[in-house]
C-alpha atoms as a PDB file:
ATOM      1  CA  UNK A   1      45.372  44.568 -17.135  1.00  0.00           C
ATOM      2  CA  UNK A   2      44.115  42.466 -20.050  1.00  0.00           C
ATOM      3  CA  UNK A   3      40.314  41.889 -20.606  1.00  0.00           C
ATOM      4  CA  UNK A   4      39.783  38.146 -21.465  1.00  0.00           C
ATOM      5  CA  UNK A   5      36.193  37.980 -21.761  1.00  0.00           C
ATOM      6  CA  UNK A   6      32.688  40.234 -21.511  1.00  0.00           C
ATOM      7  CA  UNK A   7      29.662  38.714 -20.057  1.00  0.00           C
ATOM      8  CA  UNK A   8      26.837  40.819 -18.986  1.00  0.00           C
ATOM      9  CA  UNK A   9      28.066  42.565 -15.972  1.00  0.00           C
ATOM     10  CA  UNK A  10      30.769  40.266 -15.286  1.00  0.00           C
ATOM     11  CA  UNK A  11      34.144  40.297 -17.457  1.00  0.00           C
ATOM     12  CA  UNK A  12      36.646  38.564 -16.805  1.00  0.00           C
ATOM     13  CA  UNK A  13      40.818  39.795 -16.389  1.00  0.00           C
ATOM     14  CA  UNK A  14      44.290  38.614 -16.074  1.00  0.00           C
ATOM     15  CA  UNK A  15      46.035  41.423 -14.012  1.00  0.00           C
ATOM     16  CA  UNK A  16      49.499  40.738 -14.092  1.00  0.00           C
ATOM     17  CA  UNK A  17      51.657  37.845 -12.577  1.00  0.00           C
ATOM     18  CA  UNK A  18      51.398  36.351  -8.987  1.00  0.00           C
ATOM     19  CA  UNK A  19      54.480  35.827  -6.528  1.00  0.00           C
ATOM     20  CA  UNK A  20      54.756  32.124  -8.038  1.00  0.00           C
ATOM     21  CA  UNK A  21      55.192  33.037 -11.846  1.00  0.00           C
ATOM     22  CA  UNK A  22      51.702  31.933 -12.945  1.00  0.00           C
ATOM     23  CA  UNK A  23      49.095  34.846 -14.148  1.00  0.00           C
ATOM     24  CA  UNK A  24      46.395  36.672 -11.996  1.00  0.00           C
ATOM     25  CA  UNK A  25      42.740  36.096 -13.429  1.00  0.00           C
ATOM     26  CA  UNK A  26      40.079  37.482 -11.864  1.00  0.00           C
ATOM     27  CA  UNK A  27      36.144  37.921 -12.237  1.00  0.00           C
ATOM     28  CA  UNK A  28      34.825  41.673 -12.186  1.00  0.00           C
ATOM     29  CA  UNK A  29      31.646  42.672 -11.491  1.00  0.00           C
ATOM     30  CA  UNK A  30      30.337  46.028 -12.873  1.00  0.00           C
ATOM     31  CA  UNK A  31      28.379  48.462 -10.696  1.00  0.00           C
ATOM     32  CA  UNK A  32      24.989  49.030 -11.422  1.00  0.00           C
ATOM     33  CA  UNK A  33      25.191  52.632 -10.465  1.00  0.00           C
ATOM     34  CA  UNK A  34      28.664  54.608 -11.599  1.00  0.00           C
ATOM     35  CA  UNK A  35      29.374  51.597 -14.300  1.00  0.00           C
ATOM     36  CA  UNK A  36      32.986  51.143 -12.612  1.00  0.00           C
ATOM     37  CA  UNK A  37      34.246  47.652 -12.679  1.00  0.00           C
ATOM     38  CA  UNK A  38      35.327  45.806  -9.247  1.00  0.00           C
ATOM     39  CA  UNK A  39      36.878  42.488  -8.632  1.00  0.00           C
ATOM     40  CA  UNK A  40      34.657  39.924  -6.654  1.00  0.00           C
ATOM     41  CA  UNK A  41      36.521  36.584  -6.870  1.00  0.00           C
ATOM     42  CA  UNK A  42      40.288  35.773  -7.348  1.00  0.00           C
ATOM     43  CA  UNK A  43      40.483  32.749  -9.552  1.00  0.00           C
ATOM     44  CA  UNK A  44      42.932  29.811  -8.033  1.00  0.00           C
ATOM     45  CA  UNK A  45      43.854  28.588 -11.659  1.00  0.00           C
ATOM     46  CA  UNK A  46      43.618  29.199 -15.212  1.00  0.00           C
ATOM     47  CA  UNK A  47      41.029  26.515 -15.796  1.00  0.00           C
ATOM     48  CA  UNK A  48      38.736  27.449 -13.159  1.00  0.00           C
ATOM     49  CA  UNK A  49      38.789  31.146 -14.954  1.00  0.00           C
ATOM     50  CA  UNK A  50      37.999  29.147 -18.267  1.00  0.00           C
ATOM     51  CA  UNK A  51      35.248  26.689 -16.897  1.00  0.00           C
ATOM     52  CA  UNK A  52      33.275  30.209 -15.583  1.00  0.00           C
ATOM     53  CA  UNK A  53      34.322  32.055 -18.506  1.00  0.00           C
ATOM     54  CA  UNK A  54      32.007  29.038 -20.328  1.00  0.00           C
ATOM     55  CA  UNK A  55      29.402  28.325 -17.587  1.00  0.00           C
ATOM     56  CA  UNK A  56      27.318  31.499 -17.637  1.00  0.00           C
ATOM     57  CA  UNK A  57      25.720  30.346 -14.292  1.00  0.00           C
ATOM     58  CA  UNK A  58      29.075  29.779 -12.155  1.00  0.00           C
ATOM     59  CA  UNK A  59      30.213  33.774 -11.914  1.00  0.00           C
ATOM     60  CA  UNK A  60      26.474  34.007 -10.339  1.00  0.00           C
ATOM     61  CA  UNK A  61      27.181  30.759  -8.130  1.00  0.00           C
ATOM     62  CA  UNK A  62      30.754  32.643  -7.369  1.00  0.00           C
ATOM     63  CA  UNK A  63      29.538  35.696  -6.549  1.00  0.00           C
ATOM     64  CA  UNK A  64      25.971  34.459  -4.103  1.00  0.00           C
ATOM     65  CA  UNK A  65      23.630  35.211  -7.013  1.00  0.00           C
ATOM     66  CA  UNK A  66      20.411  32.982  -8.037  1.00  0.00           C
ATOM     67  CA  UNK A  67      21.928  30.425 -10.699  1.00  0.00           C
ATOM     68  CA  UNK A  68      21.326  27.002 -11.703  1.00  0.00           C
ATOM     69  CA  UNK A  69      17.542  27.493 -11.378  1.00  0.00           C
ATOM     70  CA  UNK A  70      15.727  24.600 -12.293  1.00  0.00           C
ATOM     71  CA  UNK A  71      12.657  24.993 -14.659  1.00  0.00           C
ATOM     72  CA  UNK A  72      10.338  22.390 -13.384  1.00  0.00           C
ATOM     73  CA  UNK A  73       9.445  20.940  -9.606  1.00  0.00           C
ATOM     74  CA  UNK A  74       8.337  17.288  -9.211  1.00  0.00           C
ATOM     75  CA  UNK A  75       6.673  15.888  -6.035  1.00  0.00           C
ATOM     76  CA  UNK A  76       8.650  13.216  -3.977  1.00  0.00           C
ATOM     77  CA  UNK A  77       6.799  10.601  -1.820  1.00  0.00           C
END
């Protein structure tokens, strides 16, 4: 397993090669309690792995987590 990138308590892996020749990334999530690392979403493609491994909010939109919180609220009539 090869770690690609660190990111809080996400980092993100490539874990071998799949059935059709192309390598396994994945998105890890560490445990808050006994610090071991588990795997929470299988990325389809290499670009998707990139786009989250630059978008600090998508592994939180991945994973169910608060993200893309907007900082102000306007009032539509």
């Amino acid at each position: 397993m090869k770690v690609l990138h660190t990111m809080g308590a996400f980092r993100f892996v490539e874990k071998g090669i799949l059935d059709n020749g192309m390598p396994d990334y994945r998105l890890q999530e560490q445990d808050y309690y006994n610090r071991k690392w588990f795997d929470v979403y299988l990325f389809d493609n290499q670009m998707q792995c990139l786009l989250a491994m630059e978008d600090q909010e998508y592994p939180k939109w991945l994973t169910g987590k608060p993200c893309y919180i907007k900082d102000s609220v306007s009032r539509i009539n």
